[in-house]
N, C-alpha and C. Protein backbone atom coordinates (compact mmCIF):
# COMPACT_ATOMS: atom_id res chain seq x y z
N UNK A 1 0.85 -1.18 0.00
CA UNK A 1 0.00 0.00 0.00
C UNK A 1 0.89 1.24 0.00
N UNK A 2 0.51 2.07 -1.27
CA UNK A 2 1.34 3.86 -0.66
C UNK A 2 0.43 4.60 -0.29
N UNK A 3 1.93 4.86 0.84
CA UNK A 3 1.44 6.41 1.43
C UNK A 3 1.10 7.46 0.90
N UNK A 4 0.05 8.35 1.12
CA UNK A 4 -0.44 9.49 0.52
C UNK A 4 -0.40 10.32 1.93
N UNK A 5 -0.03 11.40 0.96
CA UNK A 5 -0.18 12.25 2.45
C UNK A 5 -1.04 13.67 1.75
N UNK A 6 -1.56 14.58 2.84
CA UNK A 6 -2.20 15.87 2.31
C UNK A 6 -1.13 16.64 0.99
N UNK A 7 -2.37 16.84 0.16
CA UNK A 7 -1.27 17.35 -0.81
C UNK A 7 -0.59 16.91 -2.28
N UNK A 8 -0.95 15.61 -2.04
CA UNK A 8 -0.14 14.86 -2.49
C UNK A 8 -1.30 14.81 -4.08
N UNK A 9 -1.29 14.51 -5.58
CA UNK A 9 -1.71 14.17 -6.57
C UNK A 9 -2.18 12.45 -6.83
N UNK A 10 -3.67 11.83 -7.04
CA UNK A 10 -3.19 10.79 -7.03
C UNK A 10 -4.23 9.84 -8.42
N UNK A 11 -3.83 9.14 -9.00
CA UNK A 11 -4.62 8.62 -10.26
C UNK A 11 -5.88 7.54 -9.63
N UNK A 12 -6.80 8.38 -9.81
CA UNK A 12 -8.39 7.43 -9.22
C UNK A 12 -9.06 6.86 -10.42
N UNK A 13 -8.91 5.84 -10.79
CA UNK A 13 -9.80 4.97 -12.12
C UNK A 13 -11.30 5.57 -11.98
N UNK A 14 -11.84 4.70 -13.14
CA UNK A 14 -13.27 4.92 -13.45
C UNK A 14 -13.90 3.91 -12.29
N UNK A 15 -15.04 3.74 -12.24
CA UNK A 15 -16.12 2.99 -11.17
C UNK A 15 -15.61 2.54 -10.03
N UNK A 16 -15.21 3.70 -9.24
CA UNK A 16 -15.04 3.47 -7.99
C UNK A 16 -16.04 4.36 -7.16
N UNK A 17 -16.29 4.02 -5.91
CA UNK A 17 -17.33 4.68 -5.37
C UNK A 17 -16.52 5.32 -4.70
N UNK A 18 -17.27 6.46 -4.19
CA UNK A 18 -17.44 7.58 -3.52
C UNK A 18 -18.16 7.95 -2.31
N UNK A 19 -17.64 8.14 -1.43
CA UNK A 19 -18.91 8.69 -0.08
C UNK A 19 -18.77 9.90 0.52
N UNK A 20 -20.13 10.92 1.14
CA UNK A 20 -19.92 11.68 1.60
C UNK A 20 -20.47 11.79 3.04
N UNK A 21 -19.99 11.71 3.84
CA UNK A 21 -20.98 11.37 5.34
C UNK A 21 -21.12 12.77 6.61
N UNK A 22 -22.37 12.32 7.37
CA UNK A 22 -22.31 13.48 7.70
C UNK A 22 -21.43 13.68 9.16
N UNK A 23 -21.03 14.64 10.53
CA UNK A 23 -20.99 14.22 11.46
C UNK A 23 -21.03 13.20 11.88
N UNK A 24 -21.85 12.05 12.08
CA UNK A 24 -22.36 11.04 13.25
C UNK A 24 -21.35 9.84 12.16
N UNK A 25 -21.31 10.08 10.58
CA UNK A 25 -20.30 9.04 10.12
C UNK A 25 -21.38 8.01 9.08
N UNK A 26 -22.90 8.57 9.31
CA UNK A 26 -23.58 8.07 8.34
C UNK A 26 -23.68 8.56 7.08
N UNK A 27 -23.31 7.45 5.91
CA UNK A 27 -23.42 8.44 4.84
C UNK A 27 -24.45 8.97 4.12
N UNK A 28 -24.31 10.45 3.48
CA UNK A 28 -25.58 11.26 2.93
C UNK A 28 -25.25 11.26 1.64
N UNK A 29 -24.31 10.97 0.53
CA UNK A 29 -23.86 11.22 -0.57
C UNK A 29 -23.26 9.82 -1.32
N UNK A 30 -23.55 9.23 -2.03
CA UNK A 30 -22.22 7.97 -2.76
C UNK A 30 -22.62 8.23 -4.56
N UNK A 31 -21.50 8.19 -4.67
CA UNK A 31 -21.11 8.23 -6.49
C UNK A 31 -20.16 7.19 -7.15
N UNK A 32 -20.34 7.09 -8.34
CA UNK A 32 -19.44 6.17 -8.85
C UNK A 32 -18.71 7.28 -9.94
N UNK A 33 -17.34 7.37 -10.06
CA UNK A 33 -16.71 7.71 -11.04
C UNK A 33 -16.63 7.20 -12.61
N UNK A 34 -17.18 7.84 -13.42
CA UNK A 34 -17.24 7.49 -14.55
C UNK A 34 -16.31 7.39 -15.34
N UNK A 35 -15.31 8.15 -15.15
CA UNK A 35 -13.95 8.14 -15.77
C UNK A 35 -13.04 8.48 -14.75
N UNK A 36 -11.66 8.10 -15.05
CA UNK A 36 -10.22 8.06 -14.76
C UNK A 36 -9.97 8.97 -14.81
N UNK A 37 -9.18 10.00 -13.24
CA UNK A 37 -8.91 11.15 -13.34
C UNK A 37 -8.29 11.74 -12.27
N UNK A 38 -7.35 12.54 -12.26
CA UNK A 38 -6.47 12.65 -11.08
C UNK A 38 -6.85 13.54 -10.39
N UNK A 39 -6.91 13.50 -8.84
CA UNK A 39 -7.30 13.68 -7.67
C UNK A 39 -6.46 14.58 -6.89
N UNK A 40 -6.91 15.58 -5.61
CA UNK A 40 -5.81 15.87 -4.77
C UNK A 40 -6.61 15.12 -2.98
N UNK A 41 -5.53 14.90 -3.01
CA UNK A 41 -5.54 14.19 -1.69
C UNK A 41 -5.63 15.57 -0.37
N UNK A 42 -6.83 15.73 0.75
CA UNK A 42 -6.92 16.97 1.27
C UNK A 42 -7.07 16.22 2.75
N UNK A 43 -6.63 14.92 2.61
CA UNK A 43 -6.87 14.39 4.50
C UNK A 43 -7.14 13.05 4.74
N UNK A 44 -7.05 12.79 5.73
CA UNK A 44 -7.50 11.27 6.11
C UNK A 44 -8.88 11.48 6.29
N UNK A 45 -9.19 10.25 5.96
CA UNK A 45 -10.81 9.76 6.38
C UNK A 45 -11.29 9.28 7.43
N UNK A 46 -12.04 9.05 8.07
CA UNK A 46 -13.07 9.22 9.23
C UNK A 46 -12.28 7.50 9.69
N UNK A 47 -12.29 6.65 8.74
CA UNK A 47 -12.14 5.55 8.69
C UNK A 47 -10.41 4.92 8.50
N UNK A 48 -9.64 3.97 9.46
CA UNK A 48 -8.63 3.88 8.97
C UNK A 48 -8.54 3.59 7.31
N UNK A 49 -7.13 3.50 6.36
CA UNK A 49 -7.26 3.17 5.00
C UNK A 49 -8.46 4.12 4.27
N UNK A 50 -9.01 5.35 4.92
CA UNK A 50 -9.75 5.88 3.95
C UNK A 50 -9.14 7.53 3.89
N UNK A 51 -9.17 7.75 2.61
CA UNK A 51 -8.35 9.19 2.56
C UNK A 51 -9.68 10.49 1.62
N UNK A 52 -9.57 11.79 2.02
CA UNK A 52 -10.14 12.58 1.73
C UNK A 52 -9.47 13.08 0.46
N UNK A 53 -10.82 13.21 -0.66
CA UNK A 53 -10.18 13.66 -1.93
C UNK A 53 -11.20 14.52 -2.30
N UNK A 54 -10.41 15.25 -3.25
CA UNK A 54 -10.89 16.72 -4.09
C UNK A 54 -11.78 16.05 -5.40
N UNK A 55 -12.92 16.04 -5.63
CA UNK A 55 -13.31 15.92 -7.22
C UNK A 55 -14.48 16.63 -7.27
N UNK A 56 -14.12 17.35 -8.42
CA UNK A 56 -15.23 18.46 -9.00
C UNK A 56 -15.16 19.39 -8.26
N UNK A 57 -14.47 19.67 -7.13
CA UNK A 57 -14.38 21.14 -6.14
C UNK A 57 -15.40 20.28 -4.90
N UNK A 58 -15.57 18.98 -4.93
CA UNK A 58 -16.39 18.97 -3.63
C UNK A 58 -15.57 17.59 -2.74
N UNK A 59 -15.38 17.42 -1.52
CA UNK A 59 -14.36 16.66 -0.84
C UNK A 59 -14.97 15.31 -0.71
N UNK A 60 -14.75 14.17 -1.24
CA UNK A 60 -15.63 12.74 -0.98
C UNK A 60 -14.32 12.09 -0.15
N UNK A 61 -14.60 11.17 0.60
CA UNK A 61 -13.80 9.83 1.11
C UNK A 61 -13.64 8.35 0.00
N UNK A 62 -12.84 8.05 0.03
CA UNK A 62 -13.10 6.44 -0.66
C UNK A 62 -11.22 5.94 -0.12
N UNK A 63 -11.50 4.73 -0.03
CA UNK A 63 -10.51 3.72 0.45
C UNK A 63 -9.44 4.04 -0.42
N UNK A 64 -7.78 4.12 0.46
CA UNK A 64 -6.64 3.95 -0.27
C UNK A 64 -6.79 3.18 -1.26
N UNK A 65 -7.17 1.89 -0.99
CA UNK A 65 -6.75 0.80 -2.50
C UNK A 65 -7.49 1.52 -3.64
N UNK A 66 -8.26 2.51 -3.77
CA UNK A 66 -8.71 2.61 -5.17
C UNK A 66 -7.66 3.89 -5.67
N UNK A 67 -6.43 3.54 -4.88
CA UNK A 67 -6.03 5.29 -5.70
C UNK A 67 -4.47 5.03 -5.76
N UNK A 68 -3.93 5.37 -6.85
CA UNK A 68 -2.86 5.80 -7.03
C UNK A 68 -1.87 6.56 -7.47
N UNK A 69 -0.44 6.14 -6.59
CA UNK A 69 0.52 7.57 -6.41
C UNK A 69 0.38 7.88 -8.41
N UNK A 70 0.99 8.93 -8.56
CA UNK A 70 1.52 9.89 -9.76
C UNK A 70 2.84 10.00 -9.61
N UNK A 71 3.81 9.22 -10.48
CA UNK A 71 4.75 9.32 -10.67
C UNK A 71 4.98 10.37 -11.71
N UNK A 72 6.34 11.19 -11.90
CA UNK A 72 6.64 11.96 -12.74
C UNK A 72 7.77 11.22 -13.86
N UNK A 73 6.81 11.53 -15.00
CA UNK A 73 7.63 10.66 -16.15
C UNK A 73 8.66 10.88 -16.46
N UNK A 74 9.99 10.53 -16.86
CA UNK A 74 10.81 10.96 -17.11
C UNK A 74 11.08 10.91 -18.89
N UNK A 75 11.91 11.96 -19.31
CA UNK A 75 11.63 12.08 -20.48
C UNK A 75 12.91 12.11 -21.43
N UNK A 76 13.18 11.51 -21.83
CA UNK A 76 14.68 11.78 -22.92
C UNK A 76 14.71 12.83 -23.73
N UNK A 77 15.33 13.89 -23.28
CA UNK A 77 15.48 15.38 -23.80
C UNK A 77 16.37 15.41 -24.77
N UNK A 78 16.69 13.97 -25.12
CA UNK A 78 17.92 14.08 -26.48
C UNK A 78 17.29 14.12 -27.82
N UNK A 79 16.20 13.42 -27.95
CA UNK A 79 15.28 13.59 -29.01
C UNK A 79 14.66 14.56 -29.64
């Protein structure tokens, strides 16, 4: 499993769910992602293994395993 920390950029696939819960931890909101699209990571989640993410400007929770780090490509500048 990687670490994500606040801040951090991270690649979230298509059909993964989404939750938004209120106070007490019941949820009021769930979505499925329709497409593949990179994320900012803004916190841990309520839940161990669950991390707070940015999509569309509004903050949902969903489990580490559906997300991953963004590596920076490296590029042959000789070409």
């Amino acid at each position: 499993m990687d670490s994500f920390k606040s801040g951090d950029l991270a690649y979230l696939p298509s059909q993964v769910k989404l939750f938004q819960s209120d106070n007490s931890g019941t949820p009021r909101a769930v979505c499925q992602t329709d497409k593949p699209q990179n994320v900012l990571i803004v916190g841990a989640g309520k839940l161990p293994h669950e991390l707070t993410i940015l999509v569309n400007g509004q903050k949902w929770y969903t489990d580490t395993n559906n997300l991953y780090p963004i590596q920076e490509a490296l590029h042959d500048k000789t070409s």
